[in-house]
Protein backbone atom coordinates (compact mmCIF):
# COMPACT_ATOMS: atom_id res chain seq x y z
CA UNK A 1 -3.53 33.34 9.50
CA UNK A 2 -5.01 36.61 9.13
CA UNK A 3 -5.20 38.61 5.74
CA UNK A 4 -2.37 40.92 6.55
CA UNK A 5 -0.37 37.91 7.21
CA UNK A 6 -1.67 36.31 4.00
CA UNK A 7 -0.96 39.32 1.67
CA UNK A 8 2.35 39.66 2.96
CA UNK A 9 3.29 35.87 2.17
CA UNK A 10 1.82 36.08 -1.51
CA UNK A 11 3.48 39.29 -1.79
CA UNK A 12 6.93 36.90 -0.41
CA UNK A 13 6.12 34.31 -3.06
CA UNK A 14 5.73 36.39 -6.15
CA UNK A 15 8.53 38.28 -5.26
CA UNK A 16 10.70 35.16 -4.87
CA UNK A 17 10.52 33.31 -8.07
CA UNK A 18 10.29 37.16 -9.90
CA UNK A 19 14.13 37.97 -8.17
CA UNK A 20 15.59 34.46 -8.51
CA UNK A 21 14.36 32.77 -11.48
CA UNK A 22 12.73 36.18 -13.18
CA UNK A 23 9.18 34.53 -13.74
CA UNK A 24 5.79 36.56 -13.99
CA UNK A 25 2.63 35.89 -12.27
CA UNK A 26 1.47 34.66 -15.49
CA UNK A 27 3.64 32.15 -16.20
CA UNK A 28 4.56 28.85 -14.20
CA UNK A 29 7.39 28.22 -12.00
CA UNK A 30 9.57 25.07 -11.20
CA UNK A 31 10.05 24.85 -7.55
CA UNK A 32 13.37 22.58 -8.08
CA UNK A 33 14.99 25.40 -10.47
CA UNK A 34 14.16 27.77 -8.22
CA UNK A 35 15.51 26.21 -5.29
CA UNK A 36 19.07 26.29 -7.33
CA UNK A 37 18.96 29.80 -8.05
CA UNK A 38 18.77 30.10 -4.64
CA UNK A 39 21.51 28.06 -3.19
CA UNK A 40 19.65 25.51 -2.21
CA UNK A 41 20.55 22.03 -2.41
CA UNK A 42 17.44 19.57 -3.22
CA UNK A 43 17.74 15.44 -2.34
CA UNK A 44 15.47 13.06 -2.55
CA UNK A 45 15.59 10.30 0.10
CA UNK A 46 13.79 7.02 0.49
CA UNK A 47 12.54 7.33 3.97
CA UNK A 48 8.80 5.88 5.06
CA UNK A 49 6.12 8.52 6.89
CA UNK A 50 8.51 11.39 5.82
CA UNK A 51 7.64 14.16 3.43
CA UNK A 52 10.11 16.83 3.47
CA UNK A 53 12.48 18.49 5.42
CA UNK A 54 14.51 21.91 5.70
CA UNK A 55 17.84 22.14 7.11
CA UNK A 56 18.43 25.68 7.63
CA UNK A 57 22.34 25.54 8.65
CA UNK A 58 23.21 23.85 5.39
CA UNK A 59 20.75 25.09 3.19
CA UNK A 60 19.38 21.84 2.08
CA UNK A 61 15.96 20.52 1.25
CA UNK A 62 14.94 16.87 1.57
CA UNK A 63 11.92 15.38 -0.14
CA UNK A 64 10.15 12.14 -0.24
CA UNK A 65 11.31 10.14 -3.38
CA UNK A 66 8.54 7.50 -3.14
CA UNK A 67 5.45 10.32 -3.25
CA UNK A 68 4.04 11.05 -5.88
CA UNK A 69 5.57 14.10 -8.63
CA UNK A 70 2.64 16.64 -8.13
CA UNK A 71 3.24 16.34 -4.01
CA UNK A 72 6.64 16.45 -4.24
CA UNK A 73 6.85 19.32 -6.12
CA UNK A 74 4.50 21.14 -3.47
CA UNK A 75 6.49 19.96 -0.77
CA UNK A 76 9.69 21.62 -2.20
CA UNK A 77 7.80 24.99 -2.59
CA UNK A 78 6.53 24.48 1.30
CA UNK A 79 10.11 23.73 2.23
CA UNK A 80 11.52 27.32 0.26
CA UNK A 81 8.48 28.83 1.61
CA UNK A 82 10.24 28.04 5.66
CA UNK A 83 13.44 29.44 4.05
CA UNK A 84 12.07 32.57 2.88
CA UNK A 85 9.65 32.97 6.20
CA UNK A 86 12.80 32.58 7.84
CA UNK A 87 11.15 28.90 10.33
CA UNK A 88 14.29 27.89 10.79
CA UNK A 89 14.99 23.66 10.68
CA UNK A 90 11.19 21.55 10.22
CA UNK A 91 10.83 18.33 9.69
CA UNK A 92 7.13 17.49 7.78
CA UNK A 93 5.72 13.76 8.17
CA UNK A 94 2.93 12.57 6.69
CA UNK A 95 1.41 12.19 9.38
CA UNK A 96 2.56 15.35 11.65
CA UNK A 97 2.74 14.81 15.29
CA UNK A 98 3.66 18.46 18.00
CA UNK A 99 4.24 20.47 14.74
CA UNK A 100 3.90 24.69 14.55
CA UNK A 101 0.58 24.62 12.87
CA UNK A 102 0.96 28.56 12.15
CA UNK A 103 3.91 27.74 10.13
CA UNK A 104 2.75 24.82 8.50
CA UNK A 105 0.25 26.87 7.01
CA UNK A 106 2.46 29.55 6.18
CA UNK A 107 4.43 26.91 4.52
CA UNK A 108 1.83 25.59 2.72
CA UNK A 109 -0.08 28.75 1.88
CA UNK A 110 3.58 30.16 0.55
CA UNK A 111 3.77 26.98 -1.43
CA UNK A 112 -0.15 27.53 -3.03
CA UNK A 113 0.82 31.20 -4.25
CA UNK A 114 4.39 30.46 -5.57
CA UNK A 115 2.81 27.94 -7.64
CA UNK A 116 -0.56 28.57 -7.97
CA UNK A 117 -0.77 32.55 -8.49
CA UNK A 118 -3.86 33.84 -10.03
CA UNK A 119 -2.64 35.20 -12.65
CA UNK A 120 -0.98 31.71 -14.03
CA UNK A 121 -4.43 30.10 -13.33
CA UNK A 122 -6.66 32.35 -15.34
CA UNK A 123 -4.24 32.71 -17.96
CA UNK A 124 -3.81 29.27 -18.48
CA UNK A 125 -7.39 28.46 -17.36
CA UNK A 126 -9.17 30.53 -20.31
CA UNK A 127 -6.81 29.06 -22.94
CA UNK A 128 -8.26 25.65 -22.45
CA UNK A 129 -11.59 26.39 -21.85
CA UNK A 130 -12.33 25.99 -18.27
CA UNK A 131 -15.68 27.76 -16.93
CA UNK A 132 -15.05 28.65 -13.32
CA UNK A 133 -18.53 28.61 -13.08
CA UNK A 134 -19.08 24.99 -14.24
CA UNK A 135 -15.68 23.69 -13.83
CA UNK A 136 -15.04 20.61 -15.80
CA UNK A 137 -12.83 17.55 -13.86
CA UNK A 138 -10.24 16.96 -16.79
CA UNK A 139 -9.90 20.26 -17.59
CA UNK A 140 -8.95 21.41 -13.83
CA UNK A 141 -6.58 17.98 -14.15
CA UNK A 142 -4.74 19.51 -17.25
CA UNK A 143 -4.15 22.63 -15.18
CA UNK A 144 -2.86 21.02 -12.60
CA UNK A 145 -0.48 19.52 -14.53
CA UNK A 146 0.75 22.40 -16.49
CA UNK A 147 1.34 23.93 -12.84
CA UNK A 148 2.97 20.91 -11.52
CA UNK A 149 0.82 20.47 -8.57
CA UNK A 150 -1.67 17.65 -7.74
CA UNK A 151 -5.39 17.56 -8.83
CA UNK A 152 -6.55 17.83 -4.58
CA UNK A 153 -4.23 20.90 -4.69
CA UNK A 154 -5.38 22.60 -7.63
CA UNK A 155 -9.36 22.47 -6.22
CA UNK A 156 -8.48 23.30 -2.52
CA UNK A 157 -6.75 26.85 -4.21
CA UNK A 158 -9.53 27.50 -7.03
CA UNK A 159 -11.65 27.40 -3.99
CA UNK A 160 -10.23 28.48 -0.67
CA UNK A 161 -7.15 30.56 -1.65
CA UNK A 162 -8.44 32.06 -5.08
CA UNK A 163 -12.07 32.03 -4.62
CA UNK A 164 -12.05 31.13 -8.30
CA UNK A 165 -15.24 28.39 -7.65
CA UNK A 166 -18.11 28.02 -5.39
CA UNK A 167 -18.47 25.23 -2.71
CA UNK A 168 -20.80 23.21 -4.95
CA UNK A 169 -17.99 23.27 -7.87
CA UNK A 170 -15.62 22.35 -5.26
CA UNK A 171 -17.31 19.04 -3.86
CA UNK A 172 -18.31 17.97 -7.20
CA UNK A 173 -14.69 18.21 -8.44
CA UNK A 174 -13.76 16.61 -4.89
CA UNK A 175 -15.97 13.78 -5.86
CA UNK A 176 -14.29 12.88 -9.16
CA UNK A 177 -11.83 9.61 -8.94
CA UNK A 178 -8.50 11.27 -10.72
CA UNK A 179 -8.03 7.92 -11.79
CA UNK A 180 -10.75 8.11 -14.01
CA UNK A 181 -10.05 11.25 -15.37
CA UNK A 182 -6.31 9.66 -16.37
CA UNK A 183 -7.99 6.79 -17.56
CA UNK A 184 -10.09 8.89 -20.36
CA UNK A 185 -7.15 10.63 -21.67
CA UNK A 186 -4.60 7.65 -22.13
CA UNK A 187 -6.79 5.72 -24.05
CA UNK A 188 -6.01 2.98 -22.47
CA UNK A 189 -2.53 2.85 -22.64
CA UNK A 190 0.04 2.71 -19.99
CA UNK A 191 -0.72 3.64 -16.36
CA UNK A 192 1.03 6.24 -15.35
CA UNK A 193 0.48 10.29 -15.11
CA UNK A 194 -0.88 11.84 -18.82
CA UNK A 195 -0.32 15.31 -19.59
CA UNK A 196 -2.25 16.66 -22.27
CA UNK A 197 -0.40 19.60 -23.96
CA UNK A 198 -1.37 22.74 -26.44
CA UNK A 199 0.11 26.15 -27.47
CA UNK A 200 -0.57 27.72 -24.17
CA UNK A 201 1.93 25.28 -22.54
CA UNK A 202 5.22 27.75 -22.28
CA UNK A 203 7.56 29.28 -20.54
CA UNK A 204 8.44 25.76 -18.19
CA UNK A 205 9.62 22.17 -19.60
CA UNK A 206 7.56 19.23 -19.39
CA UNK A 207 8.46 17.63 -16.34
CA UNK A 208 7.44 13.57 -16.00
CA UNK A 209 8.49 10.40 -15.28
CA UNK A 210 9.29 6.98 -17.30
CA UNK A 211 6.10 5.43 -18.17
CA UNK A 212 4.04 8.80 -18.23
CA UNK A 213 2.23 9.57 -21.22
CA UNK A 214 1.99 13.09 -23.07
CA UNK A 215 -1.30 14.08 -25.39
CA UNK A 216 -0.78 16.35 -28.06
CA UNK A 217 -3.95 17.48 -30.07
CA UNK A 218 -1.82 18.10 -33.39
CA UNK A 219 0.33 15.91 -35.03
CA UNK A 220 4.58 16.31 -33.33
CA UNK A 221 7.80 15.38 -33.74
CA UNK A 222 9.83 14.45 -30.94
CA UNK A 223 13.74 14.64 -30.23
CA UNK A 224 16.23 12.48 -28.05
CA UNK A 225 15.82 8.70 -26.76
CA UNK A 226 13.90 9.96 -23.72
CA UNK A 227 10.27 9.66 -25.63
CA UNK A 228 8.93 7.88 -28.10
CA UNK A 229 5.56 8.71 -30.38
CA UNK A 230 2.91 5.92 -30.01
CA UNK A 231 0.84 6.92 -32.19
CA UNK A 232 -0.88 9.95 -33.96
CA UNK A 233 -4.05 11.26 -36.05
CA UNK A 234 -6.94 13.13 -36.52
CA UNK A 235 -7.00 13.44 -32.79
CA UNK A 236 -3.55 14.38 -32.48
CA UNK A 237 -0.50 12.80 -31.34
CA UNK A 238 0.42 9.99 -28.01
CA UNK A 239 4.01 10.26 -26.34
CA UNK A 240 5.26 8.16 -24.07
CA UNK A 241 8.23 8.79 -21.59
CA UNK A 242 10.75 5.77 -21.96
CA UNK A 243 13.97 6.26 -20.05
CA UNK A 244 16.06 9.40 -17.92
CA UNK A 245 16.96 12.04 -20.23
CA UNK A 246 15.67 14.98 -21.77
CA UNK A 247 13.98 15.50 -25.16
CA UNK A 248 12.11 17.93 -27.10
CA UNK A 249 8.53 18.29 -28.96
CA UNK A 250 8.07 20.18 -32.03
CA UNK A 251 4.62 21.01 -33.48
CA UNK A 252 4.36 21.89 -36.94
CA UNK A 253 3.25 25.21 -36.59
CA UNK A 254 6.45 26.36 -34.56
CA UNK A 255 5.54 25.68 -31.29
CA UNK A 256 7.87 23.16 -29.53
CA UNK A 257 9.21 22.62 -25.15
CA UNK A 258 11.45 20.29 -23.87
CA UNK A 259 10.62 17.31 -21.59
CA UNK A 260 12.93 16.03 -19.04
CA UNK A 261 12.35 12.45 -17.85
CA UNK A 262 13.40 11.32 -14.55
CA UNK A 263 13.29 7.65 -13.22
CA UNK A 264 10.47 6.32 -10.79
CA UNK A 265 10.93 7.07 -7.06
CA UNK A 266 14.57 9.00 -8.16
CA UNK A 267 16.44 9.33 -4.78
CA UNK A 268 19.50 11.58 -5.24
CA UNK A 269 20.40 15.05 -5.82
CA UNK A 270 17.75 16.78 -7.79
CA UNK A 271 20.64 18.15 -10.74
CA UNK A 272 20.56 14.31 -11.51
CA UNK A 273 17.25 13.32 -11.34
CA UNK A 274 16.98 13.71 -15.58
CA UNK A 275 20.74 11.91 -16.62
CA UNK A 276 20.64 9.08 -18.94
CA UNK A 277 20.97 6.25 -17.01
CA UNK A 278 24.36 4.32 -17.95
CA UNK A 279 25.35 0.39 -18.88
């Protein structure tokens, strides 16, 4: 892909989720609200070796329910990205056999600005600290989760897309198990995804699954049967997601967002992917 091409599809993304969803460059963006405000249906299907698909005809998106959340939501912004390039019908496996290539990294390049834009990454990167210089593993995790992407995403745009860090930074964040960065912030409890959150968290709900833990540094309250506080202190506050539905968390100073909690491996239409589940 050559830079005209490349400007043009950045250009494509930030103008999408500014029309449809009216987000800034600064700000995050959720790929499955966005697909809605464009007419676009999103399911999640239980198929092996498949991760997404975009019918064109009917205006639907398909995506791997057993993946996990951070690829997901990647694949859904590749999949709007062949709507809005106009690719017609692709099927993605996991392991893609006679694809298009030059649209797969449209797709995927697309996907890396709508959700990744500079802007968003600097914003949020100098509010918790991180020196692009001398990047620091969890840190670059806790971006990645505020942008809903995974951690080998976030690294492969710092570097390749953004230019943000140099190929040194790069390997040695490469290197890092993101298992053991998970492991230091849960303290040991639970084993699914943790999500550390602050004031600069805005503009976009928390977005997990049952199991997954949240980390507040200040003491919260939370709202709704969806979550559940494990503990709190000097170092701030553990929440835990427990069941579909959506909740809220309110720190004392005024800041608050929602989370919506979605069952493991969810396969249905995305509007349901957050209802209580019923008796």
């Amino acid at each position: 892909m050559n830079r005209v091409r490349a400007n043009q599809i950045a250009k494509f993304a930030l103008q999408t989720r500014k029309t449809f969803l009216n987000v800034e460059a600064s700000n995050p963006v959720c790929p499955y609200n966005l697909a809605e405000a464009m007419g676009l249906d999103v399911r999640f299907i239980d198929i092996p070796s498949f991760e997404g698909m975009y019918l064109a005809d009917d205006g639907v998106i398909l995506i791997a329910a057993d993946r996990p959340e951070g690829r997901k939501s990647f694949t859904c912004a590749h999949e709007i990205g062949h709507h809005v390039l106009k690719h017609g019908t692709v099927i993605d496996e996991i392991i893609e056999s006679g694809s298009d290539k030059a649209i797969e990294n449209e797709a995927d390049f697309f996907a890396s600005m709508l959700l990744m834009p500079q802007s968003a990454v600097t914003r949020v990167g100098k509010a918790i600290g991180l020196d692009f210089k001398n990047p620091d593993p969890e840190k670059v995790y806790i971006l990645s989760s505020y942008l809903g992407v995974s951690y080998k995403a976030m690294i492969v745009q710092l570097r390749f897309n953004l230019k943000l860090i140099d190929y040194s930074a790069y390997q040695t964040l490469g290197f890092k198990s993101v298992n053991s960065i998970k492991e230091s912030l849960r303290s040991e409890r639970g084993g699914g995804d943790v999500f550390v959150l602050g004031a600069w968290w805005r503009e976009k709900s928390i977005d997990i699954i049952s199991g997954d833990l949240i980390r507040c540094h200040v003491p919260v309250k939370v709202e709704g049967a969806a979550i559940s506080l494990l503990n709190g202190g000097c170092e701030g506050t553990l929440v835990q997601a427990i069941e579909p539905g959506i909740a809220k968390i309110s720190a004392y100073d005024g800041w608050s967002a929602f989370v919506r909690v979605s069952r493991k491996a969810f396969a249905g239409l995305n509007q349901f992917r957050h209802e209580e589940e019923v008796e």
